[in-house]
Protein backbone atom coordinates (compact mmCIF):
# COMPACT_ATOMS: atom_id res chain seq x y z
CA UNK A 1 11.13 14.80 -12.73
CA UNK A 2 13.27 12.02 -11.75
CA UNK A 3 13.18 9.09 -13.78
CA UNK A 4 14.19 5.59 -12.81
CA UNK A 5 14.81 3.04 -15.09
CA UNK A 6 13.76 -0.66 -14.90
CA UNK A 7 17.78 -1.70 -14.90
CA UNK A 8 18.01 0.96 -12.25
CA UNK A 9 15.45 0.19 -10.12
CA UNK A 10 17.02 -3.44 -9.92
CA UNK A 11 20.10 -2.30 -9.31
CA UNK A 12 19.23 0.34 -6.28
CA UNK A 13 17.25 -2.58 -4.57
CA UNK A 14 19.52 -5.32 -4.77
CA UNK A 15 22.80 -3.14 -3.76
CA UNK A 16 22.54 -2.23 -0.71
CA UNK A 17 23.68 -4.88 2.07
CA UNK A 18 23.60 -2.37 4.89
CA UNK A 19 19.93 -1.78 4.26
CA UNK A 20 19.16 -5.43 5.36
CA UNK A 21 21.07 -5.35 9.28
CA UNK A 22 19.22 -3.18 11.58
CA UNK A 23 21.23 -0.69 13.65
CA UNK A 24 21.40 -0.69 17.29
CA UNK A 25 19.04 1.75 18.11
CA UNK A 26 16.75 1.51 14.92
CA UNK A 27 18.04 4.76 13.31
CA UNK A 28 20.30 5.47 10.67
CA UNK A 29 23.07 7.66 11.21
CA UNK A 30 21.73 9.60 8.32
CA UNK A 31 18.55 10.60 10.44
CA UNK A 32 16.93 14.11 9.36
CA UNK A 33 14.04 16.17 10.69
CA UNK A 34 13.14 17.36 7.73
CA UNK A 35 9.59 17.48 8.07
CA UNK A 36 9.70 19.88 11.68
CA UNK A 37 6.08 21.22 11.15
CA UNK A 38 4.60 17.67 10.23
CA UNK A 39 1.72 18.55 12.53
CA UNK A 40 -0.42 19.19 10.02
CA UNK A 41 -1.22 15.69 8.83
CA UNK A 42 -3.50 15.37 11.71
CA UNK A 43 -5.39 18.25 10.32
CA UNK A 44 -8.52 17.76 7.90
CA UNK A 45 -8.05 16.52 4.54
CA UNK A 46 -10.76 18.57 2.82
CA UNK A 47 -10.45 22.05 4.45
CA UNK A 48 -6.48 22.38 2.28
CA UNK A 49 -8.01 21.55 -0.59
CA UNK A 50 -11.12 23.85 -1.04
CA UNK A 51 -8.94 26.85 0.22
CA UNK A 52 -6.47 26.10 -2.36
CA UNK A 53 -8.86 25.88 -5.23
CA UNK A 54 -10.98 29.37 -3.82
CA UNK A 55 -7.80 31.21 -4.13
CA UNK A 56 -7.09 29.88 -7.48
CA UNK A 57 -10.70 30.47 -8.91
CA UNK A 58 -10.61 34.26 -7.50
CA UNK A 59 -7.73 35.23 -8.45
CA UNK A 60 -8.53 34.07 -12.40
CA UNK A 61 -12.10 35.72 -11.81
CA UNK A 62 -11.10 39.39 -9.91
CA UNK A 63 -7.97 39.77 -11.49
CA UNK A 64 -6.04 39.69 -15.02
CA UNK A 65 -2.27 39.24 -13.50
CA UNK A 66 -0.78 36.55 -15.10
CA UNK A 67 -0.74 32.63 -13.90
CA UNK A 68 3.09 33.94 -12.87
CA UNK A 69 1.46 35.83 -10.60
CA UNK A 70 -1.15 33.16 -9.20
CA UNK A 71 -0.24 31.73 -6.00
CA UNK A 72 1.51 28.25 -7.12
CA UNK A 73 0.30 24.77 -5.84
CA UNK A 74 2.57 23.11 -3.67
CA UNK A 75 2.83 19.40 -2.49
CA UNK A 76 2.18 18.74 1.66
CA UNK A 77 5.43 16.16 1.13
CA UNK A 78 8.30 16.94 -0.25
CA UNK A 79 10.44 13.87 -1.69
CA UNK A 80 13.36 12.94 0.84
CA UNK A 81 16.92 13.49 -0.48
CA UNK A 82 19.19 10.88 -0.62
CA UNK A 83 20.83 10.71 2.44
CA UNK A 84 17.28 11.33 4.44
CA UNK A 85 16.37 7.76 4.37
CA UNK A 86 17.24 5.15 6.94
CA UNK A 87 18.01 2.01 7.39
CA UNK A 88 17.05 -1.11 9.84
CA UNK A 89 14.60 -0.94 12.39
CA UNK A 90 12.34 1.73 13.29
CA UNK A 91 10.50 1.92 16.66
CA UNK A 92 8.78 5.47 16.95
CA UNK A 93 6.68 4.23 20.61
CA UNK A 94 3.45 5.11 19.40
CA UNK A 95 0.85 4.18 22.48
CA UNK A 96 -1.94 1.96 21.31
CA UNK A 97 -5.55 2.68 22.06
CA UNK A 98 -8.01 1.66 24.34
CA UNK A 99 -5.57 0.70 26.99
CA UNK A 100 -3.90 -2.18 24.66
CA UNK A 101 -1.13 -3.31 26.23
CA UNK A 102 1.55 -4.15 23.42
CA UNK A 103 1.85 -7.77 22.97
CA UNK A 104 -0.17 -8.65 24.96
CA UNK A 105 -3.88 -7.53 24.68
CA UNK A 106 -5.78 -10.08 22.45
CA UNK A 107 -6.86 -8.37 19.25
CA UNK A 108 -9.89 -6.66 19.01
CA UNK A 109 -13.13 -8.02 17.47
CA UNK A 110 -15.40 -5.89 14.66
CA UNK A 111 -18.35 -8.29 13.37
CA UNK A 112 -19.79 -7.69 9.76
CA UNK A 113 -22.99 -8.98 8.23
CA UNK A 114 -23.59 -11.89 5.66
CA UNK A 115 -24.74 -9.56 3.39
CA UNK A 116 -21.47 -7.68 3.33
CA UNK A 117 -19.85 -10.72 2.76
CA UNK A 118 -22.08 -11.84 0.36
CA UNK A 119 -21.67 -8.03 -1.89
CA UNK A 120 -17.80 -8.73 -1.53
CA UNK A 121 -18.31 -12.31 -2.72
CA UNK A 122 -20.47 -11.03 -5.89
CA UNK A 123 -19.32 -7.46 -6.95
CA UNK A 124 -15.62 -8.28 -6.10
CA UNK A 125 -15.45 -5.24 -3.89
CA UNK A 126 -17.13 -4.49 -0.60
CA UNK A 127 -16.88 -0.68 1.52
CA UNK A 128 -16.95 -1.33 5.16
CA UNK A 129 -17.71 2.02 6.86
CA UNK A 130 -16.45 2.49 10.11
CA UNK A 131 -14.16 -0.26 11.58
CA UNK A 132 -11.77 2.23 13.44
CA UNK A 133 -12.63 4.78 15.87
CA UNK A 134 -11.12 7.75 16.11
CA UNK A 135 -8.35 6.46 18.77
CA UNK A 136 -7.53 3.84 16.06
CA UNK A 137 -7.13 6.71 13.31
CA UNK A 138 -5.06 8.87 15.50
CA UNK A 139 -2.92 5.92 16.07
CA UNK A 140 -2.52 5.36 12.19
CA UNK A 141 -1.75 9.12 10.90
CA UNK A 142 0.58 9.23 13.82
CA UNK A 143 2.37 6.28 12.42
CA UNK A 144 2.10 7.43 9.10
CA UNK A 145 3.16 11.00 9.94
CA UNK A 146 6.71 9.48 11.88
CA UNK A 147 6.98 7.24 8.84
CA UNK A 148 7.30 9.96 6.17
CA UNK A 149 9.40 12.18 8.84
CA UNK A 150 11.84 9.47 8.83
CA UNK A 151 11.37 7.82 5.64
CA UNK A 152 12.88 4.01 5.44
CA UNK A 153 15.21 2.70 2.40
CA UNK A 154 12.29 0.40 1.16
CA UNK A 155 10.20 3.59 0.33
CA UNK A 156 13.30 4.53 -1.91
CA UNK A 157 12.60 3.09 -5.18
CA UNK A 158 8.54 3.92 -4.99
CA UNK A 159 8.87 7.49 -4.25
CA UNK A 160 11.97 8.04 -6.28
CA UNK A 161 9.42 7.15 -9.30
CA UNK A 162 7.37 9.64 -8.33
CA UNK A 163 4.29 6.77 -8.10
CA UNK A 164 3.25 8.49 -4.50
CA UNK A 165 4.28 11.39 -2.85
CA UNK A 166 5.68 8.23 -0.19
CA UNK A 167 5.20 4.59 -0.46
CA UNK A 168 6.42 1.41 0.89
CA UNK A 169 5.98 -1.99 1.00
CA UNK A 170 5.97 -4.35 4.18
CA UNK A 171 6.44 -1.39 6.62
CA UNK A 172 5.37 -3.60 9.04
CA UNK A 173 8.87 -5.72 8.79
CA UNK A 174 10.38 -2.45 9.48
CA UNK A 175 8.06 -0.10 11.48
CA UNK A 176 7.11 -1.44 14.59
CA UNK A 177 4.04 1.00 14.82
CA UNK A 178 2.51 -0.72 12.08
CA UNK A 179 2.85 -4.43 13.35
CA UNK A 180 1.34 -3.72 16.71
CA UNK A 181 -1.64 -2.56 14.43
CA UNK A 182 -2.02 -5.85 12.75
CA UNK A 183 -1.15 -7.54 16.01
CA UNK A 184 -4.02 -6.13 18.07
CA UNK A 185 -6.80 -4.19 15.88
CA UNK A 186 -9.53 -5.79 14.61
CA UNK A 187 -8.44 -6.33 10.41
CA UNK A 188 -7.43 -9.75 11.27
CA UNK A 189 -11.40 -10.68 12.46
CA UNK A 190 -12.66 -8.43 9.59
CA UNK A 191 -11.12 -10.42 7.05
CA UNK A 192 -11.52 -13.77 8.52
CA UNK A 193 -15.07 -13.02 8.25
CA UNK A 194 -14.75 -11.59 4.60
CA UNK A 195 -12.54 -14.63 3.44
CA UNK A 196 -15.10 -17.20 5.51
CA UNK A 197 -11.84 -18.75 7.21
CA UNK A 198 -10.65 -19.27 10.43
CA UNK A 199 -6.76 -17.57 9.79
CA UNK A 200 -5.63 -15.02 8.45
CA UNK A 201 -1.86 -13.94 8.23
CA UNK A 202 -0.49 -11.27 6.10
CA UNK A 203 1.05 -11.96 2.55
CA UNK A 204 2.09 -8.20 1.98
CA UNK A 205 1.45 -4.91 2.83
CA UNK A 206 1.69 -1.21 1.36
CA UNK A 207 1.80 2.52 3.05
CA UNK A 208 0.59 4.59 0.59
CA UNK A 209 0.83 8.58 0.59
CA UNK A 210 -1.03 10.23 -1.96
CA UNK A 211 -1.17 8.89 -5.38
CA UNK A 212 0.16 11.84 -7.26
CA UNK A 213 -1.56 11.14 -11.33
CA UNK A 214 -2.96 7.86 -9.64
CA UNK A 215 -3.20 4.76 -11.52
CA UNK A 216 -5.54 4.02 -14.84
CA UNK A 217 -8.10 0.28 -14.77
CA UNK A 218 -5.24 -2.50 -13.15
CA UNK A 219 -5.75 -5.27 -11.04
CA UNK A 220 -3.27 -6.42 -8.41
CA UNK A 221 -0.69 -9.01 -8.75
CA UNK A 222 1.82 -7.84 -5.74
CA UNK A 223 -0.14 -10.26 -3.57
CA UNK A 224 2.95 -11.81 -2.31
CA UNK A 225 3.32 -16.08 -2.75
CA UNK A 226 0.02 -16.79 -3.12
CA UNK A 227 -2.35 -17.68 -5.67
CA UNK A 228 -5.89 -15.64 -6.54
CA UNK A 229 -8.06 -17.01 -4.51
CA UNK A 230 -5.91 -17.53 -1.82
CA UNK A 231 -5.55 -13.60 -0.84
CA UNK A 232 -7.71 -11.13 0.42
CA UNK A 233 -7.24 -7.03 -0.84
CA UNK A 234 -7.53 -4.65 1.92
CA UNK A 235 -7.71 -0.69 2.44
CA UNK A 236 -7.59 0.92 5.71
CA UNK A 237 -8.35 4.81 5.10
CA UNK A 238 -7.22 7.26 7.21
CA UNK A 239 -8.27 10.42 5.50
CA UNK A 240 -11.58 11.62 4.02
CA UNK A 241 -11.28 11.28 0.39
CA UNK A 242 -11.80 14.49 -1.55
CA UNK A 243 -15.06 14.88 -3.86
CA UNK A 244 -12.75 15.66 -7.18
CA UNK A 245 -10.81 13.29 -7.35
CA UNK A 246 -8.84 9.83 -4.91
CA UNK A 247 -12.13 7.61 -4.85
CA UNK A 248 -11.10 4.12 -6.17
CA UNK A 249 -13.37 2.87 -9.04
CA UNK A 250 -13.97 -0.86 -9.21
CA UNK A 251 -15.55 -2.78 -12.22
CA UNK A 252 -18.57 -4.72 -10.25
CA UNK A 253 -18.20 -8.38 -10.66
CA UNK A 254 -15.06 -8.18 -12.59
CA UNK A 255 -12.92 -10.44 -10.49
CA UNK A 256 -14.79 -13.06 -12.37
CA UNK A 257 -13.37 -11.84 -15.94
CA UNK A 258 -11.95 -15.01 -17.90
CA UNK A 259 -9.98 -12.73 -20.51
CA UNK A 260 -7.32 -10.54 -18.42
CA UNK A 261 -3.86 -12.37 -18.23
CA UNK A 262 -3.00 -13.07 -14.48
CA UNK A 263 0.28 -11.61 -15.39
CA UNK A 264 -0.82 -8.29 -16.32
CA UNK A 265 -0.93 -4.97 -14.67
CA UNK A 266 -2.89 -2.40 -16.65
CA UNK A 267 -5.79 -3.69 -18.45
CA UNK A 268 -7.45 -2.43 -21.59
CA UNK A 269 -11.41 -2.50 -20.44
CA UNK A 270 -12.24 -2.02 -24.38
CA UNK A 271 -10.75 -5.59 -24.86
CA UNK A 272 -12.75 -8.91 -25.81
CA UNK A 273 -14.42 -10.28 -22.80
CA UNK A 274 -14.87 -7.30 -20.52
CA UNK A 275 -18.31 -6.58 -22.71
CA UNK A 276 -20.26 -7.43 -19.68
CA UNK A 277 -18.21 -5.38 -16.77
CA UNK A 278 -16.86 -1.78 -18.81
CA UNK A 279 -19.72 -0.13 -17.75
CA UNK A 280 -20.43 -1.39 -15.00
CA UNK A 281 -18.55 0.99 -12.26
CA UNK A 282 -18.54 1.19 -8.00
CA UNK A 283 -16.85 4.69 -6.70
CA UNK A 284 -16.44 4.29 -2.78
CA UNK A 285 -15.88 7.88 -1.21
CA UNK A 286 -13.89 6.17 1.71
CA UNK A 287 -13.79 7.87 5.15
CA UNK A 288 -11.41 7.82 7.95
CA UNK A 289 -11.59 4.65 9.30
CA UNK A 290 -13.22 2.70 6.90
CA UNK A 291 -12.18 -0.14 5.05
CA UNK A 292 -12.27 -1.63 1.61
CA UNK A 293 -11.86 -5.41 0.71
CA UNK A 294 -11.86 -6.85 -2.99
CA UNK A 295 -11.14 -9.86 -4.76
CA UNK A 296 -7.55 -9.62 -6.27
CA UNK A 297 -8.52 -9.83 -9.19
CA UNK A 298 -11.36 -7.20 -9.42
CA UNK A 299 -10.30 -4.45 -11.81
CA UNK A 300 -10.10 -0.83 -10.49
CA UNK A 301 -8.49 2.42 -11.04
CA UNK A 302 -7.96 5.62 -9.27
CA UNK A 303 -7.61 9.16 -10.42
CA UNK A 304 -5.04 11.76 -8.80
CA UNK A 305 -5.07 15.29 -9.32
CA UNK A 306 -4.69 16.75 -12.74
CA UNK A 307 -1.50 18.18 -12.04
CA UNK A 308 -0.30 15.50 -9.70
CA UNK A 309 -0.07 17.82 -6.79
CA UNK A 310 -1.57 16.88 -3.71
CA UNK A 311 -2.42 19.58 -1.30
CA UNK A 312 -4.13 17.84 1.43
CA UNK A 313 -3.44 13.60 2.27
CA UNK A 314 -4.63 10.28 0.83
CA UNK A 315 -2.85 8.04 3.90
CA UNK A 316 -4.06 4.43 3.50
CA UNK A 317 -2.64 1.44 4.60
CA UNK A 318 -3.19 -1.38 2.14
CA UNK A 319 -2.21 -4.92 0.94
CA UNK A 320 -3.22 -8.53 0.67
CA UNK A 321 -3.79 -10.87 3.08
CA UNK A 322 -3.87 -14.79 3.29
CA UNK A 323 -7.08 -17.61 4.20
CA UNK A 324 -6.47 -20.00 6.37
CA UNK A 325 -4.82 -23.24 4.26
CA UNK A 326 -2.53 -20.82 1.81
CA UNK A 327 0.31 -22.34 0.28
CA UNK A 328 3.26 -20.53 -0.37
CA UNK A 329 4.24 -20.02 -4.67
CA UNK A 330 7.54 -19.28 -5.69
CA UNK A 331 6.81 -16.39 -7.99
CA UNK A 332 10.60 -15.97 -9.25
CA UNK A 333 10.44 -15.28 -12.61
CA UNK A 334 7.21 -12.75 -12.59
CA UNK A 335 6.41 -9.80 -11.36
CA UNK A 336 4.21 -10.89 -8.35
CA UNK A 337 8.09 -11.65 -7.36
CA UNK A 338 8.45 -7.83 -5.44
CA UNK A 339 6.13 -8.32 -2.78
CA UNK A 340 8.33 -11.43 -1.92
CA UNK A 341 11.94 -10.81 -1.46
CA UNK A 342 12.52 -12.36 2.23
CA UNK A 343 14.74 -15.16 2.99
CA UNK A 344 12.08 -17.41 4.60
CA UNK A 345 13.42 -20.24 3.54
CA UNK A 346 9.98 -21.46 2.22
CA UNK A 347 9.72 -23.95 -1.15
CA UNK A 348 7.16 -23.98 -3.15
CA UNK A 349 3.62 -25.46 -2.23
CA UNK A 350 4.65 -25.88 1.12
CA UNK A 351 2.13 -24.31 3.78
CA UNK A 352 2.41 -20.55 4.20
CA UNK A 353 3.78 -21.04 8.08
CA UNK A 354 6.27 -18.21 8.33
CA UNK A 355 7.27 -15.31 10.44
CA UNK A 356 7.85 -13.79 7.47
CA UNK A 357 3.74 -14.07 6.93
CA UNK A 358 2.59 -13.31 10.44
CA UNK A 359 -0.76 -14.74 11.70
CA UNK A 360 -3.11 -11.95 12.64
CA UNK A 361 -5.93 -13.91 13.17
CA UNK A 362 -7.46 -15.55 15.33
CA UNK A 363 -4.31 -14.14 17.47
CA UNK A 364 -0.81 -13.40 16.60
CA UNK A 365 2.30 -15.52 17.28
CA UNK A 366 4.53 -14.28 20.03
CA UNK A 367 7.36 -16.19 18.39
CA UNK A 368 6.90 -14.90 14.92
CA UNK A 369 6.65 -11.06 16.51
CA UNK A 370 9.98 -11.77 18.59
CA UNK A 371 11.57 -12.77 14.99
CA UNK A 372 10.51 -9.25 13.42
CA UNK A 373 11.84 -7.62 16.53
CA UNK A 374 14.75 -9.13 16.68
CA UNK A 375 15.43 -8.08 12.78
CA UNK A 376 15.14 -11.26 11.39
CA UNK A 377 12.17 -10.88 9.26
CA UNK A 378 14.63 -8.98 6.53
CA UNK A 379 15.09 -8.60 3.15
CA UNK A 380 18.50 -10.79 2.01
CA UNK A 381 20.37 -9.21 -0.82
CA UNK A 382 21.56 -12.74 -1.78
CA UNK A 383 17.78 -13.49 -2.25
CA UNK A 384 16.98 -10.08 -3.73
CA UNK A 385 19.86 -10.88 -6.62
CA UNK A 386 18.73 -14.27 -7.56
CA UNK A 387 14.64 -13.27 -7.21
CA UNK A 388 15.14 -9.76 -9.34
CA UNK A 389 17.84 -11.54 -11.42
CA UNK A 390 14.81 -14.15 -13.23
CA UNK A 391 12.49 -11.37 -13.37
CA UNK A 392 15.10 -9.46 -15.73
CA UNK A 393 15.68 -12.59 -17.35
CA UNK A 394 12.40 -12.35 -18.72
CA UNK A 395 12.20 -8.59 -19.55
CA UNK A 396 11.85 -8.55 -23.22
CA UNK A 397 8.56 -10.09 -22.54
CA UNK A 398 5.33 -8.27 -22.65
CA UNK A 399 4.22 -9.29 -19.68
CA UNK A 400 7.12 -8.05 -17.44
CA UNK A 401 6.97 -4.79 -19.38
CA UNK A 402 3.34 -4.51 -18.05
CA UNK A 403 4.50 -4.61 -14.58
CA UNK A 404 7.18 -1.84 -15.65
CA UNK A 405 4.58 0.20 -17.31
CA UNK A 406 3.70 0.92 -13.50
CA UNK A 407 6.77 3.09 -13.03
CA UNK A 408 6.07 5.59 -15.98
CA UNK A 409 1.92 5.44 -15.47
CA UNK A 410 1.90 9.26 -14.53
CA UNK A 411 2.98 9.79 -18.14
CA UNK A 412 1.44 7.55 -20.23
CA UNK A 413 -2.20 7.89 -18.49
CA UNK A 414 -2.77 11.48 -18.71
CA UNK A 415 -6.44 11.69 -19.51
């Protein structure tokens, strides 16, 4: 297993200048195929799975060979060498759905009910069934599927830990595919609706492939610049989640807990204080095309396979997004620092008005999509030094280590 220190982690994201200027034509000239039969991530997510574990339980039943012998699990992604990543922009030319033309089309509409919005409001978590078609979930796994083919630099660091089989933040700065999403589906209205505002732009966002041990009770402070209230979590699920195991667990009403530090990662439900919410737990099965919005501070946990090997998929596209009337924190210094290494230019408590946060809702800016096109909406390594450099300023403090703890969690939360 490769292991990547905290030191080293810094140093692989801050080093590389070339990572930050996109090429000509989007690609780096260290472009591989790898992945020639990726087909199969359009196929189902259960049927793998169930095969798998039918030829494992009859050949321990029927037989006495030896586990040698046994047919051995393998992973449906293998980790990218070195030299497989790229750099800059990528622009695979995924066609949107229902006749959207890119750019143009207004974004779509999906109304919810007050009583969704009140459940999200009270437990801290709400399950939205539904909101894509199948069009829009196509669309998705297809970008998902050219993602991982041609895996970016950003996904470096995550998948190098071994956290996900692949995983990377603000893909949409870099993958084109997944900013015509936010651009013109219908997330933007959803969480207008769910955050009672009238904007919405994105803080941050996350591709996630398969959690390989998953992660024990957390809640999330990668929100990006903004402050608690200010964000909205969201899940966009493009795979049916399997019945043993990949079904996030939520503590109901837990976003409302006045004893968890808002610097901390991992969180010790046995503590003082969470009396009233250990016990109290909401499992959402998710579906393809469903969604999942909670509080940032609501407390949850999911649970990967026992061996960390994921035969089938777990694609979701996740992050936080931003009310209307968010001001933008400076968060050097902390943790919540890594979803925010852009040179926007932005101060603190100054409005959140950036291309570097695009508006979704009630319409994207043409501007602020011409910027990310154009490869301006980058990461700047003189930004990345100074941000990372106060973060490791403060590492002998126990609240950067829990952020760190993140990065080893497949070993020190074995159940």
């Amino acid at each position: 297993m490769v292991k990547v220190s905290t030191l080293g982690l810094i140093a692989i994201t801050a080093s590389s200048v070339n990572a930050f200027t996109p090429s000509p034509n989007g690609q780096s000239p260290f472009t591989s195929k790898r992945m020639s039969d990726f087909t199969p991530l359009h196929q189902s997510t259960q049927t793998p799975q169930k095969t798998e574990e039918k030829t494992e339980a009859a050949a321990e039943s029927s037989t006495s060979a030896p586990k040698s012998q046994m047919k051995k699990r393998e992973k449906v992604i293998k980790e990218p060498a070195l030299w497989e990543y790229n750099f800059g922009l990528q622009d695979h030319k995924i066609p949107l759905p229902h006749g959207i033309v890119e750019r143009q089309t207004p974004p779509e509409s999906y109304s919810i009910t007050e009583e969704q919005i009140e459940t999200l409001e009270r437990d801290g978590v709400v399950h939205i069934k539904g909101v894509y078609d199948e069009e829009w979930v196509e669309y998705l796994r297809s970008a998902c599927g050219k993602q991982v083919e041609d895996p970016h630099f950003w996904a470096f660091a995550g998948t190098a830990s071994k956290l996900y089989d692949y995983i990377q933040r603000n893909v949409w700065q870099t993958n084109k595919s997944f900013a015509n999403f936010y651009y013109h589906s219908a997330m933007g209205d959803v969480l207008r609706q769910c955050g009672r505002t009238d904007e919405i732009r994105l803080s941050t966002d996350l591709l996630m492939v398969n959690p390989n041990k998953g992660f024990k009770w957390h809640q999330d402070n990668q929100n990006g610049p903004i402050d608690w209230d200010e964000g909205i979590r969201f899940w966009i699920t493009m795979d049916e989640t399997p019945e043993e195991y990949g079904a996030p667990v939520y503590l109901k009403g837990s976003h409302e807990n006045g004893c968890v530090s808002g610097d901390a990662v991992f969180v010790d439900i046995e503590m003082d204080g969470m009396e009233k919410y250990k016990e109290k737990f909401l499992e959402f099965r998710t579906m393809p095309g469903d969604m999942l919005i909670w509080h940032p501070r609501t407390i949850h946990k999911v649970d990967g396979p026992s061996d960390g090997i994921w035969t089938s998929y777990r694609r979701v596209l996740g992050g936080t997004a931003a009310k209307g009337g968010s001001l933008y924190h400076d968060k050097t210094g902390s943790g919540g620092v890594l979803s925010d290494l852009g040179r926007h230019g932005l101060e603190d408590k100054q409005d959140l008005d950036s291309p570097f946060f695009p508006i979704v809702y009630p319409r994207f800016n043409k501007d602020e999509a011409k910027a990310r096109d154009d490869g301006k909406i980058a990461r700047s390594p003189r930004d990345i030094v100074g941000k990372l450099g106060g973060l490791a300023g403060k590492a002998s403090g126990d609240k950067f280590f829990s952020f760190f703890q993140v990065l080893g969690s497949q070993e020190k939360t074995k159940s």
